[in-house]
C-alpha atoms as a PDB file:
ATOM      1  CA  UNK A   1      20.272   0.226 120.722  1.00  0.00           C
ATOM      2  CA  UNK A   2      22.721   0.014 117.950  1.00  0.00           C
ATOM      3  CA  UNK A   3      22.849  -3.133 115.754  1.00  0.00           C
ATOM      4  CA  UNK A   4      25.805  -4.560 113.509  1.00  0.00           C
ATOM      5  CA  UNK A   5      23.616  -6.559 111.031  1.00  0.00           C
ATOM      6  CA  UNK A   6      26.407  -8.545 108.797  1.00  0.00           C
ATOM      7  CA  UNK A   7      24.712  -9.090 105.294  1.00  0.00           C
ATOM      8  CA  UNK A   8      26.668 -11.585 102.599  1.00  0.00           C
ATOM      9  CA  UNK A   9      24.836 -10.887  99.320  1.00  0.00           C
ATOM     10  CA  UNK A  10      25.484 -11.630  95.433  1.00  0.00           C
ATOM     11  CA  UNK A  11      28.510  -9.549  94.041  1.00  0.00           C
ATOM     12  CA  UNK A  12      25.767  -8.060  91.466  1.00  0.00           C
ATOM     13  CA  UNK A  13      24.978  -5.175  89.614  1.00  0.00           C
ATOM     14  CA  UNK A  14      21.653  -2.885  92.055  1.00  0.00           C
ATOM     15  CA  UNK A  15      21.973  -5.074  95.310  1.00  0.00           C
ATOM     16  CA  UNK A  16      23.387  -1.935  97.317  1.00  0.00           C
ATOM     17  CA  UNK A  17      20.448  -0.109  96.083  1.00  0.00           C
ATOM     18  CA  UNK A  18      17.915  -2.671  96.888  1.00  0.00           C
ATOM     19  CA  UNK A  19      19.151  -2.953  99.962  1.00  0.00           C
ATOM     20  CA  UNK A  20      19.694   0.300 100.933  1.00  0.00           C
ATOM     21  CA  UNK A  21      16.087   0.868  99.245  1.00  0.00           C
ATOM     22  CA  UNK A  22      14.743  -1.773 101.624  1.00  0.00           C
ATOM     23  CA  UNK A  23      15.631   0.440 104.608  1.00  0.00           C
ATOM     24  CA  UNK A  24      14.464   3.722 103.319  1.00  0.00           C
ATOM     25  CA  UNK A  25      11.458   2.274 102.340  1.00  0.00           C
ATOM     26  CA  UNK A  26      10.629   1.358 105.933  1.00  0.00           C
ATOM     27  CA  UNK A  27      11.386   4.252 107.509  1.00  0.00           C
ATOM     28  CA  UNK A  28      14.679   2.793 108.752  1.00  0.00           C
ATOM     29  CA  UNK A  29      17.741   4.872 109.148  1.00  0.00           C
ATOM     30  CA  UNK A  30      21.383   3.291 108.226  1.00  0.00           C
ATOM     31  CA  UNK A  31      23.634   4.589 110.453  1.00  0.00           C
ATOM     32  CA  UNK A  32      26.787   2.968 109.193  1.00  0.00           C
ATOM     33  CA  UNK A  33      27.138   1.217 105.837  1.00  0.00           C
ATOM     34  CA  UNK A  34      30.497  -0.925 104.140  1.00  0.00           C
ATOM     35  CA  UNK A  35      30.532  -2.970 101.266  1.00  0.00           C
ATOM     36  CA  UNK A  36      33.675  -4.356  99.941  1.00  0.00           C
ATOM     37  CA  UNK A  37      34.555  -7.984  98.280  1.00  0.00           C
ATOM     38  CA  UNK A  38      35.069 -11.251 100.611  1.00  0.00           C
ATOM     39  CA  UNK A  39      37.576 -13.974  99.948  1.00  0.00           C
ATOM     40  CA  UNK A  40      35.189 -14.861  96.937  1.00  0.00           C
ATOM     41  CA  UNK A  41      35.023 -12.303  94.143  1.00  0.00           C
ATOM     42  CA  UNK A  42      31.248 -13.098  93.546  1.00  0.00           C
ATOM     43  CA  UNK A  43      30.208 -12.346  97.125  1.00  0.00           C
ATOM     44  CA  UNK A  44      30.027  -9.272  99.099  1.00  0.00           C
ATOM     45  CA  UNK A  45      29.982  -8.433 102.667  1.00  0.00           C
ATOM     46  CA  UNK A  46      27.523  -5.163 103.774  1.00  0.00           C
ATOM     47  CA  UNK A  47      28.184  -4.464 107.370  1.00  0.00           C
ATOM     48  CA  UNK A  48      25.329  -1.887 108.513  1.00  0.00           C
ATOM     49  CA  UNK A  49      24.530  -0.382 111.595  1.00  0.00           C
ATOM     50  CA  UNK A  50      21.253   0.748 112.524  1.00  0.00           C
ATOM     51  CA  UNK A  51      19.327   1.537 115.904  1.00  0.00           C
ATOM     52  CA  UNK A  52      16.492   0.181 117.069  1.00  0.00           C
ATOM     53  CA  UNK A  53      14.457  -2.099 119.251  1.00  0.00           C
ATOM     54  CA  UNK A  54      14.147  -5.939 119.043  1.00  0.00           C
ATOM     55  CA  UNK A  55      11.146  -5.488 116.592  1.00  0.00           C
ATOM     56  CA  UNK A  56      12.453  -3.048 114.232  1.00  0.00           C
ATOM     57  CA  UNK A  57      16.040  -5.902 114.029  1.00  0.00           C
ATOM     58  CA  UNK A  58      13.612  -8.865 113.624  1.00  0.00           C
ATOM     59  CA  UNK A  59      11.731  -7.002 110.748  1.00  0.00           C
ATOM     60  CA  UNK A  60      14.999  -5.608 109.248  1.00  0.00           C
ATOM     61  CA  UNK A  61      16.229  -9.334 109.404  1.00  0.00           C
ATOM     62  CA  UNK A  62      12.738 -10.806 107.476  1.00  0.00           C
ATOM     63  CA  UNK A  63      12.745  -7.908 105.251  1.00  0.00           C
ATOM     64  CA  UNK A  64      16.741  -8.799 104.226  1.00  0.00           C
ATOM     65  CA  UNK A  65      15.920 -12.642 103.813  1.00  0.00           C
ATOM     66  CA  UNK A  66      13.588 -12.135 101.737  1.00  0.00           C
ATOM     67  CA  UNK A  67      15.898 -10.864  98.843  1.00  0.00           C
ATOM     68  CA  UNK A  68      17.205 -12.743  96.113  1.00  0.00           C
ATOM     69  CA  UNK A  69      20.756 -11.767  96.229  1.00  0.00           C
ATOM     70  CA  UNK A  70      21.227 -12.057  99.923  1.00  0.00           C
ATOM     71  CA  UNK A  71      22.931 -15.408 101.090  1.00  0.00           C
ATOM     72  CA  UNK A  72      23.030 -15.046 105.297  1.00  0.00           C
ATOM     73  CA  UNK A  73      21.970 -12.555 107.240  1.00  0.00           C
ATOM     74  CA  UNK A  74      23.893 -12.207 110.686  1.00  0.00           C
ATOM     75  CA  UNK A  75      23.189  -9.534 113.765  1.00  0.00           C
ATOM     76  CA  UNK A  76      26.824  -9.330 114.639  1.00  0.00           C
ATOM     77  CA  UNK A  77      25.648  -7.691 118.066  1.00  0.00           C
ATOM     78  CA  UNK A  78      24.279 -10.917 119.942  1.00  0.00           C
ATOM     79  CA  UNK A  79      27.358 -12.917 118.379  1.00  0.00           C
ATOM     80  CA  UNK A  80      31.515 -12.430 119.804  1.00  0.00           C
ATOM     81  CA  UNK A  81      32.756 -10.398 117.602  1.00  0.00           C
ATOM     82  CA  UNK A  82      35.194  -7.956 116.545  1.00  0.00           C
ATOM     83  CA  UNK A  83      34.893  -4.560 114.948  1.00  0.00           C
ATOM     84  CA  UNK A  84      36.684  -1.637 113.350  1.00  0.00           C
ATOM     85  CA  UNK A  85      36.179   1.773 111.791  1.00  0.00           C
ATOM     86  CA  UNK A  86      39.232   3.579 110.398  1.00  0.00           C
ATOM     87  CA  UNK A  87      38.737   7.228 109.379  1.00  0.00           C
ATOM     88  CA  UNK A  88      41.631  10.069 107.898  1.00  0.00           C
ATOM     89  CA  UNK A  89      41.429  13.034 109.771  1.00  0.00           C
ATOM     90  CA  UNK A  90      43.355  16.601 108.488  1.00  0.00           C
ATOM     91  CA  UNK A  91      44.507  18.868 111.495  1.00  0.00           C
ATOM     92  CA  UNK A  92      45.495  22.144 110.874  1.00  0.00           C
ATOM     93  CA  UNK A  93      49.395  22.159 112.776  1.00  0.00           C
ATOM     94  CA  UNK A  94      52.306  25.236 113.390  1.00  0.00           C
ATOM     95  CA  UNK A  95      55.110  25.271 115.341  1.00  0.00           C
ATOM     96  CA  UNK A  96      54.114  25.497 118.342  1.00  0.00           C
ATOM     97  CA  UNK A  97      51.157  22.835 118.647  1.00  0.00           C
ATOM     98  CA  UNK A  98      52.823  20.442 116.038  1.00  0.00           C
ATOM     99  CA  UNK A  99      54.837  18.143 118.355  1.00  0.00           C
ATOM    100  CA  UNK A 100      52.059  17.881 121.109  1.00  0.00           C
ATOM    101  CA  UNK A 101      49.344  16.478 117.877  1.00  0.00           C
ATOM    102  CA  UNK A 102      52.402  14.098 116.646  1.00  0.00           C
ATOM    103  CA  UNK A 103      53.000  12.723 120.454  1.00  0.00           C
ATOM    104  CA  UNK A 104      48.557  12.343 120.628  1.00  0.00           C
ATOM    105  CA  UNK A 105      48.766  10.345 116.849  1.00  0.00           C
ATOM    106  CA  UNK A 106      51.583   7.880 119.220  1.00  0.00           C
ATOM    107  CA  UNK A 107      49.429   7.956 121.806  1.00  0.00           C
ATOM    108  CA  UNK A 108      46.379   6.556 119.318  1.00  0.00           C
ATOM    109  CA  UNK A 109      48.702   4.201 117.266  1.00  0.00           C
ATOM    110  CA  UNK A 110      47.480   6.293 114.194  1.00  0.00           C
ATOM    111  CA  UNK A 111      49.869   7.151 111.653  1.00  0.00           C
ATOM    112  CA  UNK A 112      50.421  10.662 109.534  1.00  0.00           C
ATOM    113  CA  UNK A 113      49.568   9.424 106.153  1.00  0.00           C
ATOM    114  CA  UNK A 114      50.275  13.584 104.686  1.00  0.00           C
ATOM    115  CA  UNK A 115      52.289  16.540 105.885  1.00  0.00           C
ATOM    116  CA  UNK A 116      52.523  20.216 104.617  1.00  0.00           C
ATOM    117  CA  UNK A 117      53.154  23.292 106.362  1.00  0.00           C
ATOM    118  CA  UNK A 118      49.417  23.862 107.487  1.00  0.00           C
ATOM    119  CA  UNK A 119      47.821  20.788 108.209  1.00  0.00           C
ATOM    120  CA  UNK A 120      48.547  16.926 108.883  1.00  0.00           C
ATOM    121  CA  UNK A 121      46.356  14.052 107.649  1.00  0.00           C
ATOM    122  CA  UNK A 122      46.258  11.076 110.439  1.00  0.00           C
ATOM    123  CA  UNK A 123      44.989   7.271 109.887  1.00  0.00           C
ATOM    124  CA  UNK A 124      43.509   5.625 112.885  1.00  0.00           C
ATOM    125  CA  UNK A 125      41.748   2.665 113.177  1.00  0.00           C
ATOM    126  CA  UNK A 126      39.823   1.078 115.883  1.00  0.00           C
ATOM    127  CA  UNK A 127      36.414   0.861 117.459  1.00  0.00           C
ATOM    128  CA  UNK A 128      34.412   3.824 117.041  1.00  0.00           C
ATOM    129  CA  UNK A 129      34.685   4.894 120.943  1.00  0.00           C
ATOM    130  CA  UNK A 130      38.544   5.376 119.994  1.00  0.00           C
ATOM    131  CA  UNK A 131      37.534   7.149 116.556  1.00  0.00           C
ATOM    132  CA  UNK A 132      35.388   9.107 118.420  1.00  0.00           C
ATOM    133  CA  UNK A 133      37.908  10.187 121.656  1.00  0.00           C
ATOM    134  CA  UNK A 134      40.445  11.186 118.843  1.00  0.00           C
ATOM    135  CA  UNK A 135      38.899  13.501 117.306  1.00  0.00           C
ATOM    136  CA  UNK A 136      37.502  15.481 120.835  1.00  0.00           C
ATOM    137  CA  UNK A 137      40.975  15.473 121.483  1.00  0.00           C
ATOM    138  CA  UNK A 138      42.298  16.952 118.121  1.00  0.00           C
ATOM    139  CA  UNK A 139      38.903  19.129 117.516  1.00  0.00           C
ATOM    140  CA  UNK A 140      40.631  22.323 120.126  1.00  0.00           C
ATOM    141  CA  UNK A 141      43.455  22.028 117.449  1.00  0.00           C
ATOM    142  CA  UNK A 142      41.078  23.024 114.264  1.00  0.00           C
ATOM    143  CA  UNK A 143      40.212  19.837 112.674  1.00  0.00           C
ATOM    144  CA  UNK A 144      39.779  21.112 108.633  1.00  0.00           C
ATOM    145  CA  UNK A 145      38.277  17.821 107.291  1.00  0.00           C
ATOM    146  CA  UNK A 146      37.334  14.246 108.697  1.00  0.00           C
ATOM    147  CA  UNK A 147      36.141  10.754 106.647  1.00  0.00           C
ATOM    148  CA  UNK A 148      35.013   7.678 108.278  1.00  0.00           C
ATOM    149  CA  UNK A 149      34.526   4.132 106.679  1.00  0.00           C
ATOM    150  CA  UNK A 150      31.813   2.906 108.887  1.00  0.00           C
ATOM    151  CA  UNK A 151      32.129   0.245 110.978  1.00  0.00           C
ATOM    152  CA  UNK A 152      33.195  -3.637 109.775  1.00  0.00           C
ATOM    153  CA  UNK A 153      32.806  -6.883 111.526  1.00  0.00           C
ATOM    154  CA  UNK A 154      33.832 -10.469 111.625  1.00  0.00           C
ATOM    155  CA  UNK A 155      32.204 -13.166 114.040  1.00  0.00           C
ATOM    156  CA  UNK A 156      35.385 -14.570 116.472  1.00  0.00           C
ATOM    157  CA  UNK A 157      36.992 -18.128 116.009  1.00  0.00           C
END
């Protein structure tokens, strides 16, 4: 089972790679990982997703608490949540297919973000079963190029 483990840690210089050397170390595999700045400039926010059973979470969680630099350590997955994953897609386009891809960007409130005369690069943003239903419905159109943030995730109320 897939885990959102929410991490707040010290806005300092090696904590990514501690952390991320925490789970390599164990065998662990990341299979999502975002880092960006909260609210306070000195605190970060690592939202990382990784599988496993109730063991492998409750030894990722020790393992986390133990470092220095991390504050709280929340599994986002047992708490009400929500979640997001944005990712820019490029779509090769002509004439005849071009209108029909436009309509399916509507259709996934994503937006064209570039336009040239052989491909189209699309924003969307939502959870990743949306993410992932866009692009099997763009891939029979020869998708050229596709980046993914990861997921992110804030506890409700």
């Amino acid at each position: 089972m897939q885990h959102i483990i929410s991490v707040l840690v010290e806005n300092h210089f090696g904590v990514l790679a501690r952390i991320s050397g925490l789970f390599s170390a164990r065998g662990f595999n990341i299979d999502s990982l975002a880092v960006g700045e909260t609210h306070d400039p000195s605190i970060s926010r690592m939202t990382i997703v990784v599988t496993g059973d109730a063991r492998v979470i409750e030894q990722v969680d020790k393992q986390l608490n133990k470092l220095i630099d991390v504050i709280k350590v929340t599994d986002m997955t047992q708490e009400d949540h929500v979640e997001r994953e944005m990712m820019l897609l490029k779509v090769s386009h002509n004439t005849k297919n071009r209108s029909e891809i436009i309509q399916l960007v509507g259709i996934f409130k994503g937006r064209i973000v570039d336009y040239n005369t052989k491909t189209l690069t699309v924003e969307v943003v939502g959870d990743a079963e949306k993410i992932q239903s866009f692009i099997d419905i763009l891939r029979p159109f020869g998708i050229k190029e596709v980046a993914r943030t990861g997921r992110i995730a804030l506890q409700r109320g």
